[in-house]
Structure formats: C-alpha cells, structure tokens
Protein backbone atom coordinates (compact mmCIF):
# COMPACT_ATOMS: atom_id res chain seq x y z
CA UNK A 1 68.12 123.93 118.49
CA UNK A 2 67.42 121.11 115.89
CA UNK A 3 69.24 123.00 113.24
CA UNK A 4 71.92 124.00 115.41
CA UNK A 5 72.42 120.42 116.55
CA UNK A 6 72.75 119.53 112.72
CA UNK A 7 74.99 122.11 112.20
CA UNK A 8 77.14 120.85 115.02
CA UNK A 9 77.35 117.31 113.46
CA UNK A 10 77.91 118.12 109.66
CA UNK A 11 79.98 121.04 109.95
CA UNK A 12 82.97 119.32 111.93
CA UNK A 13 81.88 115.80 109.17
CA UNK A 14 82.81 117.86 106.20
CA UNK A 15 85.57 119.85 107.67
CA UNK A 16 87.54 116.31 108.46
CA UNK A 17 86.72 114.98 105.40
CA UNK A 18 87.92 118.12 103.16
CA UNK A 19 91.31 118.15 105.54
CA UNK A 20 91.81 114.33 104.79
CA UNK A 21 91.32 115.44 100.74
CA UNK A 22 93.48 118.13 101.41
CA UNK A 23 96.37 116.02 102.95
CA UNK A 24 96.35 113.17 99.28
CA UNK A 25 96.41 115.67 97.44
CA UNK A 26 99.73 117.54 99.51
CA UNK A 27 101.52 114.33 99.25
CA UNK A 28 101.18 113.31 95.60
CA UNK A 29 102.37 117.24 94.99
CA UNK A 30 105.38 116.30 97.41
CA UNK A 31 105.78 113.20 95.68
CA UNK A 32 105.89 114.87 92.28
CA UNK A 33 108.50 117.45 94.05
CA UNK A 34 110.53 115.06 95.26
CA UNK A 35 110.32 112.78 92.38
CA UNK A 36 111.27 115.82 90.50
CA UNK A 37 115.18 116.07 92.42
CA UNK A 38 113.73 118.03 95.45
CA UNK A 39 115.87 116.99 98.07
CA UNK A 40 113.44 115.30 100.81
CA UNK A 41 115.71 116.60 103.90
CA UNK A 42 115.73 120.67 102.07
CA UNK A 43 111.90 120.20 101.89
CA UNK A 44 111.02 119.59 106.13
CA UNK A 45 113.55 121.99 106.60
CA UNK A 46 111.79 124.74 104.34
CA UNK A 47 108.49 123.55 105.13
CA UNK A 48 108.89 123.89 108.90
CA UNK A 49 110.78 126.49 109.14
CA UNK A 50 107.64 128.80 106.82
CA UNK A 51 105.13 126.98 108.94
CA UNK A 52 106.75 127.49 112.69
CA UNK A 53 106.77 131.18 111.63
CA UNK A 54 103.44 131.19 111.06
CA UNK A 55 102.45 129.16 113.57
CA UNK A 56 103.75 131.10 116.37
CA UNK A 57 101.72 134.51 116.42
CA UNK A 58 99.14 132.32 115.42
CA UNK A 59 98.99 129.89 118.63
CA UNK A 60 99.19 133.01 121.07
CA UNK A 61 96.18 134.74 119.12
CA UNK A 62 94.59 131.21 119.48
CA UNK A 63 94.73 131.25 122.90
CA UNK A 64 94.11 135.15 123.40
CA UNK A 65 91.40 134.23 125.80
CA UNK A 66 93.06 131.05 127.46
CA UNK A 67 94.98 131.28 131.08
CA UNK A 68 96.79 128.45 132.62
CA UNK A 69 98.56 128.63 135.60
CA UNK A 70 101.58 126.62 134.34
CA UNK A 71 104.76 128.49 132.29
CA UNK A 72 105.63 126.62 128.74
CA UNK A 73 109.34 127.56 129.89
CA UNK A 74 109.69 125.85 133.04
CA UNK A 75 112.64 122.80 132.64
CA UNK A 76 110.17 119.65 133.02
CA UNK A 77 108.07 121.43 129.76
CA UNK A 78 110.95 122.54 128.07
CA UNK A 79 112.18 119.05 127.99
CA UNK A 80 109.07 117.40 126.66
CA UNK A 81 109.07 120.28 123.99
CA UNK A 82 112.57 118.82 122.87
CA UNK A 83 111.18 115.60 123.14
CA UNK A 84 107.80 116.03 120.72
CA UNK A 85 110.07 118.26 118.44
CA UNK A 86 112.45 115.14 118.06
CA UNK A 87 110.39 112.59 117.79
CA UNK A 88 106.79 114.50 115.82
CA UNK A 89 109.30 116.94 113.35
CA UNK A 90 112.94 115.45 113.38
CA UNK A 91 112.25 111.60 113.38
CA UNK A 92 108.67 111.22 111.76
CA UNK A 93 109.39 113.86 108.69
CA UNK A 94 112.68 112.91 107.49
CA UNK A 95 111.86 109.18 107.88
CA UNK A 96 108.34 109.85 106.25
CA UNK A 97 109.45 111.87 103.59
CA UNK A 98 112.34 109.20 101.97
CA UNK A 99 109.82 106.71 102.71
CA UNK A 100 107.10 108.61 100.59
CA UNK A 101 110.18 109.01 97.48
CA UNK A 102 110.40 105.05 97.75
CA UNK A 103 106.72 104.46 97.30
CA UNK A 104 102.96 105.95 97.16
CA UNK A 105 100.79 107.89 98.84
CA UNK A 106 98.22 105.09 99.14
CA UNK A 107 101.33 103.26 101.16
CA UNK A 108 101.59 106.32 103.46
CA UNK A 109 97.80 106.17 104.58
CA UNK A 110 98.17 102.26 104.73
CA UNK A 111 101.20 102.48 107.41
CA UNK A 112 100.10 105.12 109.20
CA UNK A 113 96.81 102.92 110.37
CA UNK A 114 99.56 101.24 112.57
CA UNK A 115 99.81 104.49 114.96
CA UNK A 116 97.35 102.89 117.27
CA UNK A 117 98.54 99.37 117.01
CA UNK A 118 101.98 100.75 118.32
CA UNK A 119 100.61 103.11 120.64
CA UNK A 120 98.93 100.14 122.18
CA UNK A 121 102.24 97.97 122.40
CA UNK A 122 103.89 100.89 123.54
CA UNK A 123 101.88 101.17 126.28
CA UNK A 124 102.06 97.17 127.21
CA UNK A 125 105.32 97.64 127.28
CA UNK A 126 105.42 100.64 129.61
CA UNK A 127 103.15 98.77 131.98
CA UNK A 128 100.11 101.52 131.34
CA UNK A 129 97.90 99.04 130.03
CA UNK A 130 97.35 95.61 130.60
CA UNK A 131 96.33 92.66 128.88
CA UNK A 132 92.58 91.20 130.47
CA UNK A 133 91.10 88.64 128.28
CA UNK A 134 87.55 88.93 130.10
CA UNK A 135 87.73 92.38 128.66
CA UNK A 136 85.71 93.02 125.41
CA UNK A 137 88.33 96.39 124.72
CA UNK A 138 91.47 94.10 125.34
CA UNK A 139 90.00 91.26 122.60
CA UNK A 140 89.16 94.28 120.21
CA UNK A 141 92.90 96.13 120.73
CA UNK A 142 94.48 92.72 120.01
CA UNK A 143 92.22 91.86 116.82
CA UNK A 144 92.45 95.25 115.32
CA UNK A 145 96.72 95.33 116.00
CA UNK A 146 96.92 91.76 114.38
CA UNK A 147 94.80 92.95 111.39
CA UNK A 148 96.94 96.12 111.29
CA UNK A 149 100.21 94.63 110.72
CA UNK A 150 98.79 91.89 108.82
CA UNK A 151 97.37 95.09 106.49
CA UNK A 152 101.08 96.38 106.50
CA UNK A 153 101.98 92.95 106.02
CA UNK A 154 100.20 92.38 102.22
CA UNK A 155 100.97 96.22 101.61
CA UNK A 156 104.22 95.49 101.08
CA UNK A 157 104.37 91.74 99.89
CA UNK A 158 101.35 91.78 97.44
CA UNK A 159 100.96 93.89 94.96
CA UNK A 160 99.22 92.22 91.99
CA UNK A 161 97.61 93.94 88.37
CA UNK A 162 96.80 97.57 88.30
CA UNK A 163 93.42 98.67 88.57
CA UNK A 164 93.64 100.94 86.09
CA UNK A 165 96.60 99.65 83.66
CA UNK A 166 98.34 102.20 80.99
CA UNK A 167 95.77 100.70 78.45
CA UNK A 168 92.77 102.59 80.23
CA UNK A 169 91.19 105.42 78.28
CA UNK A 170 90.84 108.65 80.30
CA UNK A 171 87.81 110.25 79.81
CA UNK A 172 88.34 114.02 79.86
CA UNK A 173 91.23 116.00 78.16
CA UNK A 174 91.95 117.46 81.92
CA UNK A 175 92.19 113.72 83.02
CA UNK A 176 94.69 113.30 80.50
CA UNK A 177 96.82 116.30 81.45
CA UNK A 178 97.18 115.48 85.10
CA UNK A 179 99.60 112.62 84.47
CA UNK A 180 101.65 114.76 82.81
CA UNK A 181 102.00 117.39 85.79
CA UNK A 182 102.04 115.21 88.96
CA UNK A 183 103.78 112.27 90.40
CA UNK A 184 101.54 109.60 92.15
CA UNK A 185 103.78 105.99 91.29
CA UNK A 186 107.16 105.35 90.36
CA UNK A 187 108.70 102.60 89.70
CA UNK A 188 109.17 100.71 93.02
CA UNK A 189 113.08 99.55 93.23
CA UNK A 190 112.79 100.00 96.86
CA UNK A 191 109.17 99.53 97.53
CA UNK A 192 110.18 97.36 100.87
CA UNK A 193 111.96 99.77 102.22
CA UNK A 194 110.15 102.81 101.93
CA UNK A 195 107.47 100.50 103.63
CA UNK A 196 110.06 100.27 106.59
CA UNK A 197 110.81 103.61 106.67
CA UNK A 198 107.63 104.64 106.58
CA UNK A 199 106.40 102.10 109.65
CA UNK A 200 109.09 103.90 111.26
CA UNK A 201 108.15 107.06 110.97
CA UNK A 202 104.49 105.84 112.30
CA UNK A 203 106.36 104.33 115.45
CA UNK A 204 107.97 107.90 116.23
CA UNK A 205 104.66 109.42 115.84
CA UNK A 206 103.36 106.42 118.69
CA UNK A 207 106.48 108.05 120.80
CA UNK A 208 105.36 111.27 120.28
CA UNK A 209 101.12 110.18 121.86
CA UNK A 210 102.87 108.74 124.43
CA UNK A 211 104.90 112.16 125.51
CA UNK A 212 102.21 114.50 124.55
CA UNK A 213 99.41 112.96 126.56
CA UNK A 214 101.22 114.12 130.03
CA UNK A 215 102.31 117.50 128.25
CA UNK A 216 98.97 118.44 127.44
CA UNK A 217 97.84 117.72 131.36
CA UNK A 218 100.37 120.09 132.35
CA UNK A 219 100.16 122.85 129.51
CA UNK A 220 96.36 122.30 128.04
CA UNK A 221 97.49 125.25 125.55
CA UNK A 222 98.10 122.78 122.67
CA UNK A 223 98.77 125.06 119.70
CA UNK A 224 101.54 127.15 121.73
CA UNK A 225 102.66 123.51 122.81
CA UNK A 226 102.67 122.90 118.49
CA UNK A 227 104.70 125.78 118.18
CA UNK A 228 107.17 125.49 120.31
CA UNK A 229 108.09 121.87 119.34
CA UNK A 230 107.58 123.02 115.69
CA UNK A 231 110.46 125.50 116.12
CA UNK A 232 112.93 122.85 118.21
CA UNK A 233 112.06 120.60 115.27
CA UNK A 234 112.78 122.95 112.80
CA UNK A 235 116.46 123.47 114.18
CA UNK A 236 116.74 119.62 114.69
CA UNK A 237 116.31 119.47 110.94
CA UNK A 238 118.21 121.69 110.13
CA UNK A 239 121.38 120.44 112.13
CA UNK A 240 120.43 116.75 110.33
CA UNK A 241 119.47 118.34 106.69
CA UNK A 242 122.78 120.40 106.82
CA UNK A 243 124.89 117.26 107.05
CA UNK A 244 122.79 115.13 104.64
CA UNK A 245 122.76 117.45 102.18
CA UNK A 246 125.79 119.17 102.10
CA UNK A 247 125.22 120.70 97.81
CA UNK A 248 124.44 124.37 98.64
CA UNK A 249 122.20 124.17 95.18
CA UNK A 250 120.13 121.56 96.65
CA UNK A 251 119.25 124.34 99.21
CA UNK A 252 117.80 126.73 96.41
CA UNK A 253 114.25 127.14 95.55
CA UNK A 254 113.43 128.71 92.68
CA UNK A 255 109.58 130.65 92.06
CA UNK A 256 107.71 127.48 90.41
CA UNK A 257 105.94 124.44 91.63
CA UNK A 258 108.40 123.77 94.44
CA UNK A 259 108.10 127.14 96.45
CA UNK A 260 104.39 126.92 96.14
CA UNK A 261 104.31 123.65 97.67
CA UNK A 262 106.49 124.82 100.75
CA UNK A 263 104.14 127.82 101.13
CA UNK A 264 101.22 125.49 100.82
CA UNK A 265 102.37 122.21 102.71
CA UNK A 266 103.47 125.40 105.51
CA UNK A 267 100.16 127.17 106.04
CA UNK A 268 98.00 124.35 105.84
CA UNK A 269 99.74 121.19 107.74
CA UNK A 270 100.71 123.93 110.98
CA UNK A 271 98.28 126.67 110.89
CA UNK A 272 94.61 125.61 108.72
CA UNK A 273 94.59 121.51 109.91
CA UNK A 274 95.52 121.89 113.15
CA UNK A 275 93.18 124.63 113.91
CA UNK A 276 90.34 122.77 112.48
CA UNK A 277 91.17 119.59 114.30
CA UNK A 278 91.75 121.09 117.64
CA UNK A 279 88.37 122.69 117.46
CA UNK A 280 86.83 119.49 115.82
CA UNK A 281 87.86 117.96 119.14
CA UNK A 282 86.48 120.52 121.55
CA UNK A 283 83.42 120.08 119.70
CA UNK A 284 82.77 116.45 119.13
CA UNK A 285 85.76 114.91 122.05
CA UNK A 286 88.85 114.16 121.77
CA UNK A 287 88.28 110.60 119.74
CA UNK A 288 86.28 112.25 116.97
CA UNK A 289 89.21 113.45 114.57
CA UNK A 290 91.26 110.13 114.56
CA UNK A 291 88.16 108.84 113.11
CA UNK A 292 88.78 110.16 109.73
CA UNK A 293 92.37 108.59 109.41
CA UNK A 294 90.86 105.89 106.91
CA UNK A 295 89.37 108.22 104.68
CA UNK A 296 93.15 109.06 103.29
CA UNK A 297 92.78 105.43 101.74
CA UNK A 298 89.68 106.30 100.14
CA UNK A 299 90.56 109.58 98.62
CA UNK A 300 94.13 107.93 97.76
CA UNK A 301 91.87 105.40 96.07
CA UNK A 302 89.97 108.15 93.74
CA UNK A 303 92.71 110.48 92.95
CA UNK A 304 94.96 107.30 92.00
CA UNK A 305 92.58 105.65 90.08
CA UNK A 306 90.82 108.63 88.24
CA UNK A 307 94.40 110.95 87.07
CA UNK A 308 96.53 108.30 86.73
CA UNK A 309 97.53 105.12 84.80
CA UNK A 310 99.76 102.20 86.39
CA UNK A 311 99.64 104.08 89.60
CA UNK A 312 97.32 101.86 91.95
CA UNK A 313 97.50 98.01 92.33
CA UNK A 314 94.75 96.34 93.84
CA UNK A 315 97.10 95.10 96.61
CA UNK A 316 97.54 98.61 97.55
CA UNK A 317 93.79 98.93 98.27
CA UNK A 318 93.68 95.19 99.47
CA UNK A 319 96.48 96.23 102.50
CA UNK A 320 95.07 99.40 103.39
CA UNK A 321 91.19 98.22 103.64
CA UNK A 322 92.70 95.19 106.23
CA UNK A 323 94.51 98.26 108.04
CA UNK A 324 91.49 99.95 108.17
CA UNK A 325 89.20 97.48 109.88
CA UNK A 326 92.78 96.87 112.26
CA UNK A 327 92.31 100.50 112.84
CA UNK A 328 89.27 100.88 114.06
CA UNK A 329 89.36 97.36 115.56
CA UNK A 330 92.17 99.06 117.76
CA UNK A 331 90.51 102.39 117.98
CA UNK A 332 87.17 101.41 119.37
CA UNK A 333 88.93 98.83 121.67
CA UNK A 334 90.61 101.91 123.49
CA UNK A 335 86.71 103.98 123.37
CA UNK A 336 85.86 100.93 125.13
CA UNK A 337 88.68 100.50 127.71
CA UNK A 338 88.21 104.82 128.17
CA UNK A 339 84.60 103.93 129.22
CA UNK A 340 85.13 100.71 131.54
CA UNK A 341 87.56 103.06 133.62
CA UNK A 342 85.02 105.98 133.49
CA UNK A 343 82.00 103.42 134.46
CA UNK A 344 83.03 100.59 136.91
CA UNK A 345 79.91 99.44 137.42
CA UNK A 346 78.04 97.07 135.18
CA UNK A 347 75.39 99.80 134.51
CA UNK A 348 77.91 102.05 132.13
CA UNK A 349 76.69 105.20 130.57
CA UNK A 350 77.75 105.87 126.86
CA UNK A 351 80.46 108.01 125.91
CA UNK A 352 78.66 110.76 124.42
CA UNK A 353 81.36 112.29 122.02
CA UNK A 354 78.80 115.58 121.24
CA UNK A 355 80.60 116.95 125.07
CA UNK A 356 83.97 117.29 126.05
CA UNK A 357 84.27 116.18 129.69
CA UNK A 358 86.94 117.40 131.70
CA UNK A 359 88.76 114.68 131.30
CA UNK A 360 88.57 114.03 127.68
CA UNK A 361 90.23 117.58 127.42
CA UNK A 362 93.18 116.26 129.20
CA UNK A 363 93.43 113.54 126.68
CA UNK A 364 92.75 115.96 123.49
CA UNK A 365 95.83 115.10 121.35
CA UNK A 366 98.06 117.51 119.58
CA UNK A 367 97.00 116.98 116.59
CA UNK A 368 100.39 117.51 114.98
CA UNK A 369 100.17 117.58 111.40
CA UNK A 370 102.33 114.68 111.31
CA UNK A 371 99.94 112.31 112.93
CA UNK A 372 97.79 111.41 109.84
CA UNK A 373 100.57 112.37 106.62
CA UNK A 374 104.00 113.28 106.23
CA UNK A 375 102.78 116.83 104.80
C-alpha cells in the first residue's frame, strides 16, 4: 500500500513536470519555425488539422468503457462545441501564435498566469461569484489577480540587462550549436504588442473555462468533447487562415524541420498531454494539473539561459515570478472558496486532492492543450 501510495504521488509529479518541459521546448521550436517565414495562421491550421485526426479514434478508444446517457449531437452540445472550438482553437491559437512571433516563450508562460485572474473577473462579472471581504478566498483571489497583472504589467514595461549577455562563454561545443539551430529571442520591435496579443489569447482561453465547465456536466466524456471542438476549430481556421494568407506557397511544407514540428506539436499537444492530464486529474482532482502552470517559467528560465545568449532579461524572470505568486494567490483563493461551499460549517474538512469526489469530476477541466501554451 505504502509503495503504491508513493507511486500514486510521484508518478502523476513527474508526468506534469516532463509535459510542462515538453511544452518550452514546442514553443521555442515554433518560434524558430515561425521566425524562420512559417506563416503563423498555415501552422494552427496544419497542426490541428494532423492532431483532430488523431485525436478522434483516439477519444472514442479513450472512452471504450465510458456510457453517458447524454448524445454529443444534440443542438444545446453542438452549440457549446462551436463555442469551445471558437474561442480554445480559432481565437486563442491564431492570437497566441503572432503573439509568440512578436516576443518569447518566457512571455507566453508569464501571460498565461493571467487565465485565473480573468476567469475570476469573468465570473464577477457574470454574477457567479461574489465579492465577500470577511472571506479569506475572496482577499486571496483579489491579491493574487492584482499581483497577476501587475506581473504582466513589468513583463512588458521592464526589461533591463540580459542574464546571460552575448559575451558569456558556453561551456560545451553542443551548447554552442544550439543557438545556431533554434530561435528563442528576436529582436523585440513589437514586444508590446505581442504582450497584448498574447493577454488576449489568455482571455479567450478564460471564455473557453467558463463554457466548458457546464459542457463537461452535461457530456463528462471530455476527450470526445476535445475532439469535436478540435475539428470545428480546425475548419474555423481554416476559413480565417485561407483569407490571411492568401500565397498558395505559404501553404507548402516541405520534409525538414517544419513538417516535423506539425507532426510533433500534433501528437503531443491533442493526443500525449491531454491524455496524461485528464488522468492526472482523475487521480489527484481536478485542481492538481493547473498546479504545474508555473513550472513553464522555470524551464523557460533554464533552456533560455543555458542554449542561448541575449535571449533572457532579468525582467522577463522578474514579471513572470510576480505572476506566479498572483497565480497561485488566485488559484488557492478559488481551493478555498470550493471548500467553504463544500463545508458550511465552521468545522471544514480538507480538500483531500488524492480522491476525486463526484463533484470535483463535474468540475475536471478540458484540459485543452491550449490552456497552458500556444503549442
């Protein structure tokens, strides 16, 4: 039992950790790509359209032993399909994607800590939550948004020296070949605005938690659910990409570094992550995998500082680490509020997140491959 138990705890530890890893080290390859003359637009288009091939047969033999009462193609599901396809694929990749060409992938993990902060505005504004001072969670989800944007805030307005400036040796002949062969930096003409696209996308991915939260009550099959929007998506892209980019050689891939990455960014961001984080959340609840979000600053951190020159400034690391505490300011705030609701009384029991109540299933997100990095 003992070693089962530790199983149970380091298994799903080092699984989030190596899918955070993962997910750097996708970007600064799409970075490189689309530094390269990739067309951001032709890449979601090929990417989704490999991945919501695979993704299909793959959701049904996910859920080969699932039943559910409810039909994914009744008119009220169809339309929140539409909806999380829109707003999870159309919206949050394109907008993402330009964002990532105008800056870093340290500045991706940095704006993306704001999902929760808008997420919790959202709901304000919606009228599902409501703002009690006496309440410890309300204090904590108003800290941890303030600190958020104020993390966004010096991301964007303070960059200062590098940390490791062209004049740094590398140690290793490898270390010295990466440069050469990946993209992490350019030269940031439009730094401030690939910040706002980026917070952007981040908002559409808010929109998306707020419409998947009442799809997954109804349809608890989530990677069918993924599927389905990941196709609608797909065409929505397509449509868009198709008038963006209207050079038919834009459009064609040829057998090197690009078409690996599509193949890649495809099989791992809608078939390998999601599966690991859905069942990550069945095993340690539904709060567990959101968790790991901040550790995309710190392997951003290592890969930028350790294969490339003039790449990281220590604002970068200054905005994100705010973010981070904002994050899980926000985060623990809403762990708090979940438990108040679940325990009235003054004598509250724990959340234990080692059991997925019934309820906590209902709330098990997505997980859309979206929701942490634009790859």
């Amino acid at each position: 039992m003992e070693v089962k138990g530790r199983k149970e705890t380091f298994v799903p530890f080092v699984s989030m950790v190596i899918m955070e890893a993962c997910t750097i080290a996708l970007t600064i390859m799409a970075k490189t790509a689309i530094t390269g003359g990739m067309s951001p637009f032709v890449f979601v288009v090929y990417t989704n359209a490999f991945g919501s091939i695979l993704l299909l047969p793959f959701s049904f033999f996910f859920h080969r032993n699932d039943r559910t009462e409810e039909s994914i193609f009744s008119r009220p599901l169809l339309v929140r399909v539409f909806f999380l396809g829109f707003t999870g694929i159309f919206l949050f990749q394109n907008l993402a994607f330009v964002g990532l060409s105008f800056s870093s992938p340290i500045v991706v993990c940095a704006m993306g800590l704001l999902i929760p902060s808008f997420s919790f505005l959202l709901n304000l504004i919606l009228g599902r939550s409501k703002l009690d001072w006496r309440n410890t969670s309300t204090r904590a989800k108003v800290l941890g948004t303030i600190m958020s944007f104020s993390g966004a805030f010096v991301e964007e307005m303070y960059k200062g020296p590098f940390i490791r400036p062209a004049s740094s040796p590398s140690p290793t002949r490898l270390l010295k070949s990466i440069p050469k062969l990946l993209v992490y930096y350019t030269i940031p003409n439009n730094w401030f605005l690939g910040c706002i696209f980026l917070a952007a996308a981040f908002f559409s991915v808010s929109l998306f938690n707020v419409i998947q939260t009442g799809t997954v009550k109804k349809y608890p099959h989530v990677m069918k659910v993924a599927s389905f929007y990941s196709i609608v998506g797909t065409i929505q892209c397509i449509i868009f990409s198709l008038f963006m980019e209207r050079d038919l050689s834009a459009w064609k891939i040829e057998p090197n570094f690009d078409l690996f990455l599509i193949i890649a960014t495809g099989i791992f961001g809608n078939v390998i992550r999601p599966s690991i984080q859905v069942k990550c959340a069945q095993m340690k609840g539904p709060y567990y995998v959101p968790l790991f979000k901040p550790f995309g600053i710190f392997w951003a951190t290592v890969f930028g500082t350790s294969f490339f020159v003039n790449s990281l400034r220590y604002g970068n690391v200054l905005g994100a680490a705010i973010g981070g505490v904002g994050y899980y300011s926000v985060s623990w705030g809403q762990l708090k509020e979940t438990e108040e609701k679940q325990n009235p009384m003054e004598e509250r029991k724990a959340i234990k997140p080692m059991h997925l109540h019934e309820e906590d299933e209902n709330k098990a997100p997505l997980l859309i491959n979206q929701e942490e990095s634009p790859v």
